[in-house]
PDB file of N, CA and C in Angstrom:
ATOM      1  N   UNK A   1       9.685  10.880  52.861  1.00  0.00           N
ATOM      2  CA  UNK A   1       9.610  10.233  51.568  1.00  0.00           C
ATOM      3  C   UNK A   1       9.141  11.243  50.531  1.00  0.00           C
ATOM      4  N   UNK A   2       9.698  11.235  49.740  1.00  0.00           N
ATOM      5  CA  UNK A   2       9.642  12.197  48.214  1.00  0.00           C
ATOM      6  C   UNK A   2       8.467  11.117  47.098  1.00  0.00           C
ATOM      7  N   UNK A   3       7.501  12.119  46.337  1.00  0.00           N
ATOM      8  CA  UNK A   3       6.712  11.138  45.540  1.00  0.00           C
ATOM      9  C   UNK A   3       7.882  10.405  44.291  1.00  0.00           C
ATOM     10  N   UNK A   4       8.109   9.581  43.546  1.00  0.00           N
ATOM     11  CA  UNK A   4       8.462   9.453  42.688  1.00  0.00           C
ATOM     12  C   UNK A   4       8.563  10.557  41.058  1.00  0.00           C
ATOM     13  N   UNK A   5       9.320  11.066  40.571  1.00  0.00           N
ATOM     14  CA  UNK A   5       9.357  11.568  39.938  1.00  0.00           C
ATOM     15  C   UNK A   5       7.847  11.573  38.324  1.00  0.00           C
ATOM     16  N   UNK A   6       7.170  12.206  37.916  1.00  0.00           N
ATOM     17  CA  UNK A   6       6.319  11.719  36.809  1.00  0.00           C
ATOM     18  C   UNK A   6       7.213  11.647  35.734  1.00  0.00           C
ATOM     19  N   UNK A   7       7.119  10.668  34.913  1.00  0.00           N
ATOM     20  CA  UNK A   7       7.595  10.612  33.292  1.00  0.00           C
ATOM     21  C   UNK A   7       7.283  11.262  32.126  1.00  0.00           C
ATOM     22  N   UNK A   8       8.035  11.726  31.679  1.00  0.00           N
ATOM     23  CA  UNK A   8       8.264  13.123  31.208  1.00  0.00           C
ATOM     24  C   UNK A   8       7.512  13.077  29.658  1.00  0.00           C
ATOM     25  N   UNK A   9       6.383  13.462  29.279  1.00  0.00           N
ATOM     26  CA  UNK A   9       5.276  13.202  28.243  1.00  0.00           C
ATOM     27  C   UNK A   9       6.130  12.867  27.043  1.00  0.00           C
ATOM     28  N   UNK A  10       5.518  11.889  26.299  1.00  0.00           N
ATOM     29  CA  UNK A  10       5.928  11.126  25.107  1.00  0.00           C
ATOM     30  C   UNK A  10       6.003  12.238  23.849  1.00  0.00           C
ATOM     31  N   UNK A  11       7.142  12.277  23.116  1.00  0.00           N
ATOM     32  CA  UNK A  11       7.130  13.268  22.328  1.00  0.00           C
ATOM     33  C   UNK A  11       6.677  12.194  20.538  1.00  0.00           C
ATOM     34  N   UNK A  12       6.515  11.246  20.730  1.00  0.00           N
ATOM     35  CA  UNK A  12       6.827  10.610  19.584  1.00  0.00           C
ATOM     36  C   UNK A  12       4.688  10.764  19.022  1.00  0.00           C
ATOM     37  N   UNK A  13       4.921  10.306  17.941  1.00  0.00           N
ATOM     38  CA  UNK A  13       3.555  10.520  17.032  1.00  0.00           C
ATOM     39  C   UNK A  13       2.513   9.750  17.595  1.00  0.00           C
ATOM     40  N   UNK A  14       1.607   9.790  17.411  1.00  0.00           N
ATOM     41  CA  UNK A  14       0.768   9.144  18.086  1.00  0.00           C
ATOM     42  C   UNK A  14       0.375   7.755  16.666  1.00  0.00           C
ATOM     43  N   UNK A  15       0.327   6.619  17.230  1.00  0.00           N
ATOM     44  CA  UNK A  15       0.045   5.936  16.530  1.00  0.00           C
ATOM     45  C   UNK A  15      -1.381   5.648  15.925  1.00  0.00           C
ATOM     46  N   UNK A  16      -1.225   5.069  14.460  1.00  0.00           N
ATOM     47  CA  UNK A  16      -2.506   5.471  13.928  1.00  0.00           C
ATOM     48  C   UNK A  16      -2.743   4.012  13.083  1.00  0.00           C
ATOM     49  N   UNK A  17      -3.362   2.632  14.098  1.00  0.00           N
ATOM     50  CA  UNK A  17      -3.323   1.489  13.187  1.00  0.00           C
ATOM     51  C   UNK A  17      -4.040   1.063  12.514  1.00  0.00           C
ATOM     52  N   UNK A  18      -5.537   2.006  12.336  1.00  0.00           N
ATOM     53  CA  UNK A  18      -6.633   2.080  11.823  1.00  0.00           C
ATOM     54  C   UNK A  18      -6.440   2.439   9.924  1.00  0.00           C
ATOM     55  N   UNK A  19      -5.365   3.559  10.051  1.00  0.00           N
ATOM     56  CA  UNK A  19      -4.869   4.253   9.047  1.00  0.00           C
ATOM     57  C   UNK A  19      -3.629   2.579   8.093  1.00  0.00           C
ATOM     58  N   UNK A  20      -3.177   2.115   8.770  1.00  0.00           N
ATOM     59  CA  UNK A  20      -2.153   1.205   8.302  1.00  0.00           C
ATOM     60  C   UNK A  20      -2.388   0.206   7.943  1.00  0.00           C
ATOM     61  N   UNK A  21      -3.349  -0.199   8.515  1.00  0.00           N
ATOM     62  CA  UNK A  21      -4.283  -2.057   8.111  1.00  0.00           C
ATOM     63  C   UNK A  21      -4.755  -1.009   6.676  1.00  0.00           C
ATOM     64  N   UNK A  22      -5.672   0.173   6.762  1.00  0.00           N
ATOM     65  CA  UNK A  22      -6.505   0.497   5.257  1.00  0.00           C
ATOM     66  C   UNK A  22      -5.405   0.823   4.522  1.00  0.00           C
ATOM     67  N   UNK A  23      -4.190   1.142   4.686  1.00  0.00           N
ATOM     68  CA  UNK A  23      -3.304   1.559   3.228  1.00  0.00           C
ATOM     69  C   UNK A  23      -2.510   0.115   2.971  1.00  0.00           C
ATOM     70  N   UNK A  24      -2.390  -1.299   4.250  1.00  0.00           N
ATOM     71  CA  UNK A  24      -2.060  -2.318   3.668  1.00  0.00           C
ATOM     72  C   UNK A  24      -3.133  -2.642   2.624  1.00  0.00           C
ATOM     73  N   UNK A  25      -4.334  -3.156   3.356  1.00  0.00           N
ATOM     74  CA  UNK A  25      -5.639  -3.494   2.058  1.00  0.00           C
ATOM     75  C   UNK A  25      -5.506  -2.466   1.084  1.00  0.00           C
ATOM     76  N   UNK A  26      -5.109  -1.176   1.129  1.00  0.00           N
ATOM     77  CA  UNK A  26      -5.145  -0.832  -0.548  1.00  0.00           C
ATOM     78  C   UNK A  26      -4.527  -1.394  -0.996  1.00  0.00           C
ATOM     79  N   UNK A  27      -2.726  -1.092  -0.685  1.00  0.00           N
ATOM     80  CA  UNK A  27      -2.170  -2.098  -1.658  1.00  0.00           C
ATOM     81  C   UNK A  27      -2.230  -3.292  -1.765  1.00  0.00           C
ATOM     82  N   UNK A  28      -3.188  -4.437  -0.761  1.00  0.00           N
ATOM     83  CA  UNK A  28      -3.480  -5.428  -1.831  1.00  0.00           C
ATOM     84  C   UNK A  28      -4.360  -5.654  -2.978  1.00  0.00           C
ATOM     85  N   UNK A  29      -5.403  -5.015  -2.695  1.00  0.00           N
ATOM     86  CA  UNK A  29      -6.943  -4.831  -3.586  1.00  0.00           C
ATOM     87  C   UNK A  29      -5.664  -4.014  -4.514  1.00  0.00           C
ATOM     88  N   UNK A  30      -5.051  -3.319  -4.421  1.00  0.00           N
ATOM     89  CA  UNK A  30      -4.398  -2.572  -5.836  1.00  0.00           C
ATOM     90  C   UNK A  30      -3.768  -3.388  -6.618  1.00  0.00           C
ATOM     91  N   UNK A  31      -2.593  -4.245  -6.085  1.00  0.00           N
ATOM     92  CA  UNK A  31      -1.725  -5.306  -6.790  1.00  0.00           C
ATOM     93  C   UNK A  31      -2.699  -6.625  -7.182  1.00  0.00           C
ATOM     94  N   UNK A  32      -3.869  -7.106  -6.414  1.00  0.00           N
ATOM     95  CA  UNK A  32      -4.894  -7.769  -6.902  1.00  0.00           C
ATOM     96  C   UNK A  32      -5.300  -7.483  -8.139  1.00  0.00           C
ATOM     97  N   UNK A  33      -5.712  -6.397  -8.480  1.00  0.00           N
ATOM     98  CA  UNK A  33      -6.202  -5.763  -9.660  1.00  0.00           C
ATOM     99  C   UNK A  33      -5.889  -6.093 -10.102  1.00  0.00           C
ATOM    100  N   UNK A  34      -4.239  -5.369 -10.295  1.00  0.00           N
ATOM    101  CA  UNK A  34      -2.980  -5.069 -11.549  1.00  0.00           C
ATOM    102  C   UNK A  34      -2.712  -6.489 -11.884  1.00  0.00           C
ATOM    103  N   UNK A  35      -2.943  -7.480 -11.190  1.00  0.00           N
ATOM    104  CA  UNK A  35      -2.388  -9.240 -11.787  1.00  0.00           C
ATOM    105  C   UNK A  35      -3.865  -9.470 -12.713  1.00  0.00           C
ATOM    106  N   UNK A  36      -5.412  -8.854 -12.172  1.00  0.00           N
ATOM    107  CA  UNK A  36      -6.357  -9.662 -13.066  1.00  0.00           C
ATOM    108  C   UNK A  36      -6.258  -8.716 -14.296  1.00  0.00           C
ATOM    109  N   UNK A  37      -6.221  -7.751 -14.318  1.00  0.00           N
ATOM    110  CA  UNK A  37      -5.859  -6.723 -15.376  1.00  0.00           C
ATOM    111  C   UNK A  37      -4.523  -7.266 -16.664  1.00  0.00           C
ATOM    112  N   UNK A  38      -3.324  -8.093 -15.818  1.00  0.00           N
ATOM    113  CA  UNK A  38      -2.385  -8.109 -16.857  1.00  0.00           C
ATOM    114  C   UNK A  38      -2.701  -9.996 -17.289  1.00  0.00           C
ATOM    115  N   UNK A  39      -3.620 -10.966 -16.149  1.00  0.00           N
ATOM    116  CA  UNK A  39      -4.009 -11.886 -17.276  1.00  0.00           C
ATOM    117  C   UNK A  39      -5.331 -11.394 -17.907  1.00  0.00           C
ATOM    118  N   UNK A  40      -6.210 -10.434 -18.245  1.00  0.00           N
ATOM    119  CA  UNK A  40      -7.286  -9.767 -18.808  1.00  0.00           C
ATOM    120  C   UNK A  40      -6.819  -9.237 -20.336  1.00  0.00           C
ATOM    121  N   UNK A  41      -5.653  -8.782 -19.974  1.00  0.00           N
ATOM    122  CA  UNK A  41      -4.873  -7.953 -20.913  1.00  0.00           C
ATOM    123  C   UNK A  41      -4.133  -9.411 -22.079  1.00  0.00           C
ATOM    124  N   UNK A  42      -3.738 -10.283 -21.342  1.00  0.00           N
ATOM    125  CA  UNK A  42      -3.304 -11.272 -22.253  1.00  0.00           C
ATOM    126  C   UNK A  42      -3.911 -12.100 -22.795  1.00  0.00           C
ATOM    127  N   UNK A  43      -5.288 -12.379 -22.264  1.00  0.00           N
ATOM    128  CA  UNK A  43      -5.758 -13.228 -22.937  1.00  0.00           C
ATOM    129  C   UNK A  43      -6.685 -12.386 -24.192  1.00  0.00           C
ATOM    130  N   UNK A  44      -6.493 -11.323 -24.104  1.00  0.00           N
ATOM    131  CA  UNK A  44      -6.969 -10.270 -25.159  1.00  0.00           C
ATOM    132  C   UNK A  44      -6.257 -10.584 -26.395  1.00  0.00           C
ATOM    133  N   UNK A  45      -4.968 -10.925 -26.140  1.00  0.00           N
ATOM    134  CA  UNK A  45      -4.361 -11.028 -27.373  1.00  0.00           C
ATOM    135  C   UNK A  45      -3.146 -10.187 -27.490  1.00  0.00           C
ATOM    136  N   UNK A  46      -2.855  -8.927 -26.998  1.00  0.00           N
ATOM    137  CA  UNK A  46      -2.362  -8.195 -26.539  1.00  0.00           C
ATOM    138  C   UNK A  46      -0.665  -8.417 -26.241  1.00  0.00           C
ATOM    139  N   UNK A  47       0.411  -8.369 -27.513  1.00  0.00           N
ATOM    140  CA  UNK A  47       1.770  -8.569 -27.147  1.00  0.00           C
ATOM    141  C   UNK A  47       1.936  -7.672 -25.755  1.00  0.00           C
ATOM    142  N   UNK A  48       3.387  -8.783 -25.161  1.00  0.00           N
ATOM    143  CA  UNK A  48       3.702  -8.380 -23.942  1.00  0.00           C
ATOM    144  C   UNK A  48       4.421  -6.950 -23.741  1.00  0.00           C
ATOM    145  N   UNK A  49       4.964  -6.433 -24.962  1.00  0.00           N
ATOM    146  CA  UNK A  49       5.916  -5.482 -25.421  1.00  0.00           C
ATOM    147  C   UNK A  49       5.319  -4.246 -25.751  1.00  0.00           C
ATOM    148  N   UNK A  50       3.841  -4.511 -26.073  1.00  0.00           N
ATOM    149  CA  UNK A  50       3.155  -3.469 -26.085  1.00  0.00           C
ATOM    150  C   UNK A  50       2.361  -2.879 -24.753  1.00  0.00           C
ATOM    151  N   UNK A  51       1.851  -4.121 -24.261  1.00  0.00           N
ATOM    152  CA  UNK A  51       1.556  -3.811 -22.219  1.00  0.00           C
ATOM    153  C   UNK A  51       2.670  -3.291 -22.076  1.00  0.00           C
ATOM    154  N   UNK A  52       3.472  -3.389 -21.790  1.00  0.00           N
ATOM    155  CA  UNK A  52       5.018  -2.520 -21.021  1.00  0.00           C
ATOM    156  C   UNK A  52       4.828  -1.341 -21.317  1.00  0.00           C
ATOM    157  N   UNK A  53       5.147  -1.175 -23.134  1.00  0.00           N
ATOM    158  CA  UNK A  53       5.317   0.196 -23.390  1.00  0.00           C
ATOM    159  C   UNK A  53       4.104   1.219 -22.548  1.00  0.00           C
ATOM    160  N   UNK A  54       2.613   0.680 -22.502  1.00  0.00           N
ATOM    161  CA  UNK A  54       1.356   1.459 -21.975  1.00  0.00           C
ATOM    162  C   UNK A  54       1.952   1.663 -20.800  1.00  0.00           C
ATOM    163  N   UNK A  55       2.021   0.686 -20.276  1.00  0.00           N
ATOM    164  CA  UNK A  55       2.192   0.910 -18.851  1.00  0.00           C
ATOM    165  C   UNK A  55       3.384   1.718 -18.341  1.00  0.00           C
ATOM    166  N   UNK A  56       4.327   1.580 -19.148  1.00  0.00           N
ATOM    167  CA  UNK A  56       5.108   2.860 -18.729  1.00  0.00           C
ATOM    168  C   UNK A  56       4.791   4.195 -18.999  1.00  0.00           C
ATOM    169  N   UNK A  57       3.923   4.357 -20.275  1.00  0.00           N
ATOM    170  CA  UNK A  57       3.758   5.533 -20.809  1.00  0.00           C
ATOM    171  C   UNK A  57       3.109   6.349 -19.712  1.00  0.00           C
ATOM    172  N   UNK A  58       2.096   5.289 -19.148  1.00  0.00           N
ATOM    173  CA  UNK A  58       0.785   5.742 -18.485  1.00  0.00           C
ATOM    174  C   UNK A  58       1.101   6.055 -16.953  1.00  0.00           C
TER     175      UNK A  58
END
């Protein structure tokens, strides 16, 4: 009887899910923001046409 052959080491990345849950929660805490920021921004008074223009500028 011959041992079974070993399987031939994984070439692929090593996974990192520690790293992926914290860059999901950024982008929610980020897009969280950006919604209290644009009703913050409106109830300022603040035309909608002028938020755009900033926000693209910026």
């Amino acid at each position: 009887m011959t041992a079974a052959p070993s399987p031939a080491p994984s070439t692929a990345a090593p996974q990192n899910y520690l790293g992926g849950i914290g860059l999901r929660l950024l982008a929610m805490v980020s897009l969280s923001l950006m919604f209290v920021l644009v009703k913050y921004i409106d109830a300022a008074g603040i035309h909608i046409v002028e938020s755009l223009f900033w926000r693209q500028a910026l």
